[in-house]
PDB file of N, CA and C in Angstrom:
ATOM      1  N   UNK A   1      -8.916 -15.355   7.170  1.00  0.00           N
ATOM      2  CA  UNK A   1      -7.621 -15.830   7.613  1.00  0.00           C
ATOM      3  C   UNK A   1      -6.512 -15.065   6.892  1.00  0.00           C
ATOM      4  N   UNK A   2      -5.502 -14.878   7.725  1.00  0.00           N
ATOM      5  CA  UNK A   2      -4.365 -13.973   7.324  1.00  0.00           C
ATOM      6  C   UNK A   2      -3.203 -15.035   6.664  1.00  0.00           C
ATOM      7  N   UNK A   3      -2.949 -14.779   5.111  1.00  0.00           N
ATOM      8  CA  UNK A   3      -1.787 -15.591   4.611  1.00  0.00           C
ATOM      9  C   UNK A   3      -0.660 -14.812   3.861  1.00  0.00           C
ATOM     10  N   UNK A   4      -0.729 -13.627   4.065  1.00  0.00           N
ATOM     11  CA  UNK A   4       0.621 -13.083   3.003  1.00  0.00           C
ATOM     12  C   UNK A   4       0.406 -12.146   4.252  1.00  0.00           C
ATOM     13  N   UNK A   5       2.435 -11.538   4.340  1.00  0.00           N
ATOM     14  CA  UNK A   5       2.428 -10.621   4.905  1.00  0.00           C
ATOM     15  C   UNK A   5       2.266  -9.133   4.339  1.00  0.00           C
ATOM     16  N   UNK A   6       1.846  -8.428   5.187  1.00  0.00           N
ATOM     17  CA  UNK A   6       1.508  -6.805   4.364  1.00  0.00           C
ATOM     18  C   UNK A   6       2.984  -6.321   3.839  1.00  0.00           C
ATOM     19  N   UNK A   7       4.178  -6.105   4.743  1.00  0.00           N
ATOM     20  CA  UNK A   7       5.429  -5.741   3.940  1.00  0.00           C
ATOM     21  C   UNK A   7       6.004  -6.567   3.424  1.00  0.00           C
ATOM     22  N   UNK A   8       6.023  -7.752   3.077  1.00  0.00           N
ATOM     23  CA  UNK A   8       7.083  -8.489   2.102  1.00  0.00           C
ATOM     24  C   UNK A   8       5.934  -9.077   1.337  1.00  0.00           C
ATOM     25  N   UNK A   9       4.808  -9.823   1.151  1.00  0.00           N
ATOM     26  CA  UNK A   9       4.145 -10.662   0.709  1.00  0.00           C
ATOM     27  C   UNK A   9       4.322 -11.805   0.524  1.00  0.00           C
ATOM     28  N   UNK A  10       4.998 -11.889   2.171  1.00  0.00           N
ATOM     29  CA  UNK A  10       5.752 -13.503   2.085  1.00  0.00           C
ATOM     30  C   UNK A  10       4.496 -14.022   3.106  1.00  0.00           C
ATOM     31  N   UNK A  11       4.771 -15.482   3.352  1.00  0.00           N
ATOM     32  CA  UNK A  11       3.722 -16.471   3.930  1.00  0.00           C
ATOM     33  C   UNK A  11       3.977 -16.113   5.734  1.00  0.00           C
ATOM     34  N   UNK A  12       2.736 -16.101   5.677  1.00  0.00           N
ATOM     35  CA  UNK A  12       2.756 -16.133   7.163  1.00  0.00           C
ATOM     36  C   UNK A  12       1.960 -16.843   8.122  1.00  0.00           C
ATOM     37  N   UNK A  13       2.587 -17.666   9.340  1.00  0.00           N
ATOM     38  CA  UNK A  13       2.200 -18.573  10.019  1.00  0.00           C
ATOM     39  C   UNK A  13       1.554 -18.369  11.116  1.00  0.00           C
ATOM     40  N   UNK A  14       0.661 -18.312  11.851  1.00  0.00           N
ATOM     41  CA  UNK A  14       0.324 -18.433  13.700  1.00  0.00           C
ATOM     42  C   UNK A  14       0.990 -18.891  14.211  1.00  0.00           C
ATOM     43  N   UNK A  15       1.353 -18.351  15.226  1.00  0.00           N
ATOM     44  CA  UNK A  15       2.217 -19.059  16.452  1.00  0.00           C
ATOM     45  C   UNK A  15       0.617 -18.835  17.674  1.00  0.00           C
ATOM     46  N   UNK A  16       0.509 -20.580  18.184  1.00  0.00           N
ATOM     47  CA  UNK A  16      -0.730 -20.752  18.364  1.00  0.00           C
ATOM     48  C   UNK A  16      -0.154 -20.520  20.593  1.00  0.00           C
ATOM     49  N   UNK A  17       0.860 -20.364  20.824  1.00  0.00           N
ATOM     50  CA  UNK A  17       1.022 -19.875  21.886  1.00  0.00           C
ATOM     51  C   UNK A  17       0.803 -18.639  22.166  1.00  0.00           C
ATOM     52  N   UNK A  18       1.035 -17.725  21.308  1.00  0.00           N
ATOM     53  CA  UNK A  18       1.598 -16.092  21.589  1.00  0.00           C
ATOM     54  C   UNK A  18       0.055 -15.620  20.955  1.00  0.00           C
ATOM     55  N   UNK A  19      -0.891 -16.264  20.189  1.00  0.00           N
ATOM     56  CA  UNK A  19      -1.606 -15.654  18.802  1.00  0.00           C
ATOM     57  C   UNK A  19      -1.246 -14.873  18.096  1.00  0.00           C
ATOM     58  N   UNK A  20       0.110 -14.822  17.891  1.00  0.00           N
ATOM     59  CA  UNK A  20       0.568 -13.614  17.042  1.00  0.00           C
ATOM     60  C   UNK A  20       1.096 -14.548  15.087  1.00  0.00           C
ATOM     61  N   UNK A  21       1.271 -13.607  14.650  1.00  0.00           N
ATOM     62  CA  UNK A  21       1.729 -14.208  13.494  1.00  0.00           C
ATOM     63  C   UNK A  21       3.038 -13.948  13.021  1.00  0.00           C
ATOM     64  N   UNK A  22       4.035 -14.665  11.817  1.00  0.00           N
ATOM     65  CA  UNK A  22       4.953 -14.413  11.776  1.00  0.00           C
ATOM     66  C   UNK A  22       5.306 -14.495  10.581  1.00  0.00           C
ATOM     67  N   UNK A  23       5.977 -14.047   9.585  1.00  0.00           N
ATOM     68  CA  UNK A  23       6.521 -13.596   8.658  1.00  0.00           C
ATOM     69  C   UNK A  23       7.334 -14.742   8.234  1.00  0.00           C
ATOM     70  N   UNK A  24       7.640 -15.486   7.154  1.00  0.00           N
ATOM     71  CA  UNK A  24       8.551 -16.572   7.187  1.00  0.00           C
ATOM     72  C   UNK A  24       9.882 -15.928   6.203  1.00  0.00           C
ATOM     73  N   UNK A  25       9.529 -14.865   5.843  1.00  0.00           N
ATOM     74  CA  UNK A  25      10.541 -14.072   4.439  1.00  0.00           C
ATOM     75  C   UNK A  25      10.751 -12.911   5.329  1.00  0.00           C
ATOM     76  N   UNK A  26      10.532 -12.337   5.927  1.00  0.00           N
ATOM     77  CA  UNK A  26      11.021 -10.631   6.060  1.00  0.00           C
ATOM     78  C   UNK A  26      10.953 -11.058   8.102  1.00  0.00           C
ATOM     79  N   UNK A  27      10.263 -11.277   8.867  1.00  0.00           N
ATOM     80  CA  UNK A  27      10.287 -12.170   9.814  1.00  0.00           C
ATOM     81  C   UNK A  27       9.695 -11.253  10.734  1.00  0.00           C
ATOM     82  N   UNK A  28       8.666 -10.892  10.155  1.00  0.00           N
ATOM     83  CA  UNK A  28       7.565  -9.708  10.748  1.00  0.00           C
ATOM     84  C   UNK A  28       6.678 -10.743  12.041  1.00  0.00           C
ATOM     85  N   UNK A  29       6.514  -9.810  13.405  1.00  0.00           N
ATOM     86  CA  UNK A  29       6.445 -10.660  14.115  1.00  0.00           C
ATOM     87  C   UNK A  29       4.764  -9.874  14.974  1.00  0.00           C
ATOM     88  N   UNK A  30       3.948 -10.188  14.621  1.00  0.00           N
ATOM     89  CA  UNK A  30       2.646  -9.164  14.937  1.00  0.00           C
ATOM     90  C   UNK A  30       1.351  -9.704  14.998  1.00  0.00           C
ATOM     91  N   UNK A  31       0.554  -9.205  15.684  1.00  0.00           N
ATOM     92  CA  UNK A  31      -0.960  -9.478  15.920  1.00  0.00           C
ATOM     93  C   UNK A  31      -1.505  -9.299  14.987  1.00  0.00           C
ATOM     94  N   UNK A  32      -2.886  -9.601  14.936  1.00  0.00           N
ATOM     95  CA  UNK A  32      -3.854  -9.614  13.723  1.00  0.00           C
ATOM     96  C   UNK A  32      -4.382  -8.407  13.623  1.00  0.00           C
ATOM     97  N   UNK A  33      -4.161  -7.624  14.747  1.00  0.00           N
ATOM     98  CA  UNK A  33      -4.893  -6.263  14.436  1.00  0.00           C
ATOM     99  C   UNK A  33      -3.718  -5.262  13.842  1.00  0.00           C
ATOM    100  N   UNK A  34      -2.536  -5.449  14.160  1.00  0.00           N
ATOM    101  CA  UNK A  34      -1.721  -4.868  13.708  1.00  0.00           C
ATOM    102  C   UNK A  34      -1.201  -4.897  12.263  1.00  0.00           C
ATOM    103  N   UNK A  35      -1.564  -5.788  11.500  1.00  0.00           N
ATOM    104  CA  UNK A  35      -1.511  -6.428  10.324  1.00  0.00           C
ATOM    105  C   UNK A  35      -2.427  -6.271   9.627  1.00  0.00           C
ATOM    106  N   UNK A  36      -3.637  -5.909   9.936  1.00  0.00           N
ATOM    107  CA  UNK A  36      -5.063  -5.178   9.063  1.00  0.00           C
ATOM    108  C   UNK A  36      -4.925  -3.205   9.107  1.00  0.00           C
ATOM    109  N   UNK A  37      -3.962  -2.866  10.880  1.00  0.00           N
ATOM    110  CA  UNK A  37      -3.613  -1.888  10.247  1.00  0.00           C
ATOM    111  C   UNK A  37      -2.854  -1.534   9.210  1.00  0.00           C
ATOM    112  N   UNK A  38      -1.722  -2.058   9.921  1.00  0.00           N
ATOM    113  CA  UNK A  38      -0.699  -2.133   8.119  1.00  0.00           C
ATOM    114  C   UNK A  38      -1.672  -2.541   6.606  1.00  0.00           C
ATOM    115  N   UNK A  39      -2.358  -2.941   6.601  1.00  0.00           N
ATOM    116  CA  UNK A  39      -3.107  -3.049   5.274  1.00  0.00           C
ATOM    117  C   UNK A  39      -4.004  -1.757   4.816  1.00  0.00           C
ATOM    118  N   UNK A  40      -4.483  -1.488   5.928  1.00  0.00           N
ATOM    119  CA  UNK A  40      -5.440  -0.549   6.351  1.00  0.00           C
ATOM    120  C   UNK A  40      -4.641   1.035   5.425  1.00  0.00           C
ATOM    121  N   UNK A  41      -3.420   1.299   5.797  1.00  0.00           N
ATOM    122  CA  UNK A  41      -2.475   2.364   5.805  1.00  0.00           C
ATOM    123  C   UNK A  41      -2.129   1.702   4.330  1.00  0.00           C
ATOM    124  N   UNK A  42      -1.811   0.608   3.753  1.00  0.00           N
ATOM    125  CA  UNK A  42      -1.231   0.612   2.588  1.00  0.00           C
ATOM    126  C   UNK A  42      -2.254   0.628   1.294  1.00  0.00           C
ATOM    127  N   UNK A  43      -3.366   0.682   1.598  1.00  0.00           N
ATOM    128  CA  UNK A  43      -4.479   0.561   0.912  1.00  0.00           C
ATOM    129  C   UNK A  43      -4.405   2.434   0.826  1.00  0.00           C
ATOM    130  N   UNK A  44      -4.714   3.023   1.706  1.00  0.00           N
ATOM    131  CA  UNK A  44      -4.900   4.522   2.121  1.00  0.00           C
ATOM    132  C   UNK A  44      -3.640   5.130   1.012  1.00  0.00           C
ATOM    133  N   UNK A  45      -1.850   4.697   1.404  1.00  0.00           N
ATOM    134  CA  UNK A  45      -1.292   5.264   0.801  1.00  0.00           C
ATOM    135  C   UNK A  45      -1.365   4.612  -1.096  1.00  0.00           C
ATOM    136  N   UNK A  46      -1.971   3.638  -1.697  1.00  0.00           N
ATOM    137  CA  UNK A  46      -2.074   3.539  -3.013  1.00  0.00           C
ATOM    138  C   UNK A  46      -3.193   4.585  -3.504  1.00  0.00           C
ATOM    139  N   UNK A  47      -4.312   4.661  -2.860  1.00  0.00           N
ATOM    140  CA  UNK A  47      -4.957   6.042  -3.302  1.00  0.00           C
ATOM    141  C   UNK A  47      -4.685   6.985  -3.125  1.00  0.00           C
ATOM    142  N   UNK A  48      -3.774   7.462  -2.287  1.00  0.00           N
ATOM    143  CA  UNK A  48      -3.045   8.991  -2.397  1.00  0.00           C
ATOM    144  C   UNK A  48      -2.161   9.091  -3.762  1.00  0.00           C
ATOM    145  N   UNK A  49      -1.274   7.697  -3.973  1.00  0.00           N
ATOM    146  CA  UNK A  49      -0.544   7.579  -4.656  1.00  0.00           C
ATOM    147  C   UNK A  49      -0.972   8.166  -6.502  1.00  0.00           C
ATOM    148  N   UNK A  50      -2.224   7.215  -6.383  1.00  0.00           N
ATOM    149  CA  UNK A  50      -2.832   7.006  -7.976  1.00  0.00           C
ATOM    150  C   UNK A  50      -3.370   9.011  -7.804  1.00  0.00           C
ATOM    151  N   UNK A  51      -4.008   9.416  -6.831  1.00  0.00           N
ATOM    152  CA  UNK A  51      -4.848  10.647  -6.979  1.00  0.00           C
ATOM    153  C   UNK A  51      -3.607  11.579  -7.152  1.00  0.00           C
ATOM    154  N   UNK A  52      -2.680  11.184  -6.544  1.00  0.00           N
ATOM    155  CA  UNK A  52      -1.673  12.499  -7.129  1.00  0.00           C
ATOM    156  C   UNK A  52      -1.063  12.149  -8.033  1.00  0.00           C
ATOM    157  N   UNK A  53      -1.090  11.048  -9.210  1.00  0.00           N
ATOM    158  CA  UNK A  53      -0.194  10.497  -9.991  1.00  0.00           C
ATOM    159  C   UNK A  53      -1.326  11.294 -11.160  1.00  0.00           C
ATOM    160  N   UNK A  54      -3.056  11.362 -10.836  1.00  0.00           N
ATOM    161  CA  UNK A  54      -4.185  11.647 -11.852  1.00  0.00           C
ATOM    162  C   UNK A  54      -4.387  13.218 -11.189  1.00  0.00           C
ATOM    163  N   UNK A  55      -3.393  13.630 -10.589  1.00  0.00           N
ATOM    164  CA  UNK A  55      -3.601  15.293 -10.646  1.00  0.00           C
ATOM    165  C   UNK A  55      -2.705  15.896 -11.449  1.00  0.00           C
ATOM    166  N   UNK A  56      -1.420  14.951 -11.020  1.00  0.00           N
ATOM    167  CA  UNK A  56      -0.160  15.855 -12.032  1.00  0.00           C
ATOM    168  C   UNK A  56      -0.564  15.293 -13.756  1.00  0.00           C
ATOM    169  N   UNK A  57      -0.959  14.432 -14.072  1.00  0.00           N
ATOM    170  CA  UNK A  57      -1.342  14.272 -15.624  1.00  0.00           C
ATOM    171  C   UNK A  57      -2.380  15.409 -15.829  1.00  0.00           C
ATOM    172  N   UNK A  58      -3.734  15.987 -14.634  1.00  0.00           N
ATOM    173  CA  UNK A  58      -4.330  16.570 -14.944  1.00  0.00           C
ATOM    174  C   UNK A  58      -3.507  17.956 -15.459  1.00  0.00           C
ATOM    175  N   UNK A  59      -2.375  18.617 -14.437  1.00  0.00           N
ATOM    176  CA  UNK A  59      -2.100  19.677 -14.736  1.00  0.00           C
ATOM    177  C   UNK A  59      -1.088  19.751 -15.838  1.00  0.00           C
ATOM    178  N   UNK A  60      -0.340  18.719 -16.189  1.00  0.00           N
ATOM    179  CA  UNK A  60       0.363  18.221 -17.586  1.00  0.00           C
ATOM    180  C   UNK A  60      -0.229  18.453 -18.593  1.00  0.00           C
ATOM    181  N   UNK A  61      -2.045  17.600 -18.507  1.00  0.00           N
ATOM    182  CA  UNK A  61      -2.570  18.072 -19.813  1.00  0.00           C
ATOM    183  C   UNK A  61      -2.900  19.246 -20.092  1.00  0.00           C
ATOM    184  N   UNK A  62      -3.055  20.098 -18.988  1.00  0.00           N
ATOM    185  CA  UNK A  62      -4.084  21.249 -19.194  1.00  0.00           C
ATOM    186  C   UNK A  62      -2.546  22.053 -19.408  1.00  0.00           C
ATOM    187  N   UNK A  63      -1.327  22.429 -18.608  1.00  0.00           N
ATOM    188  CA  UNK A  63      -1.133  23.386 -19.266  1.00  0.00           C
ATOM    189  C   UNK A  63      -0.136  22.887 -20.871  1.00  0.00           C
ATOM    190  N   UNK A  64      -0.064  21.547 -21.296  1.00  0.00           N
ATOM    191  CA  UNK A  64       0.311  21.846 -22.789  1.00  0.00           C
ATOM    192  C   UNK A  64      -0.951  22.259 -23.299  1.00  0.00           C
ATOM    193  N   UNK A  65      -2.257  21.775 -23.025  1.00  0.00           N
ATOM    194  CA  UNK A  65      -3.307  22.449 -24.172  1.00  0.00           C
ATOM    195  C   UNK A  65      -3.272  24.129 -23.885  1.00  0.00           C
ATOM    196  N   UNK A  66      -2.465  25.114 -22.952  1.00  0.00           N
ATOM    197  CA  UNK A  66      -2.307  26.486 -22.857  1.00  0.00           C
ATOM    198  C   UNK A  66      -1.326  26.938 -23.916  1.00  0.00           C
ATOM    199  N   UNK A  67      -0.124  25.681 -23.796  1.00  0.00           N
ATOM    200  CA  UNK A  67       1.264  26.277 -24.454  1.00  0.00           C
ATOM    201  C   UNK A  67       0.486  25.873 -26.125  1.00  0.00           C
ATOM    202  N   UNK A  68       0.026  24.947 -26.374  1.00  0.00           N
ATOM    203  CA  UNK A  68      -0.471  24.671 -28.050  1.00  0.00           C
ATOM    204  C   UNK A  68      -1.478  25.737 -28.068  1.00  0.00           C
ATOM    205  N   UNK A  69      -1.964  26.391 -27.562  1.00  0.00           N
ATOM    206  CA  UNK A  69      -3.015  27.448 -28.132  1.00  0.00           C
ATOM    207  C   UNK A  69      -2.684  29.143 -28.311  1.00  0.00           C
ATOM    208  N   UNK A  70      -1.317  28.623 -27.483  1.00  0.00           N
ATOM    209  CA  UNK A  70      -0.393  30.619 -27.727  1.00  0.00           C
ATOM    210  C   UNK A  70       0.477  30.304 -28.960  1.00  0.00           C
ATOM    211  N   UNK A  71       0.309  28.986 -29.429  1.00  0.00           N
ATOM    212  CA  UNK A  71       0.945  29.434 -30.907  1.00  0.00           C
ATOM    213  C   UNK A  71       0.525  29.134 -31.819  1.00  0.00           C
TER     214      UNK A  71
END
């Protein structure tokens, strides 16, 4: 069952006419499949996020251990 919304992480209700769901904070108005995509995509962009956040430390560390070894 779907209870927080993907862009605000506000509560979200069924509307048991439409089956759609609705946002009670940001007033996101969407199906259930559309709402696992959005999760789907925000899950995807936090691992791009962290892998390029653990590439640039990679190339941070490596070239000060270049600049500490030319002097």
């Amino acid at each position: 069952m779907v209870k927080f919304c993907p862009e605000c992480g506000g509560e979200l209700k069924m509307d048991p006419s439409t089956k759609n769901y609705l946002c009670k904070s940001c007033g996101l108005f969407t199906s259930i499949e559309k709402i696992e995509e959005l999760r789907d995509r925000s899950t995807h962009d936090d691992i791009d996020k962290k892998r390029r956040m653990h590439d640039d430390y990679l190339d941070w560390w490596q070239s000060s251990k270049k600049e500490k070894q030319k002097h």
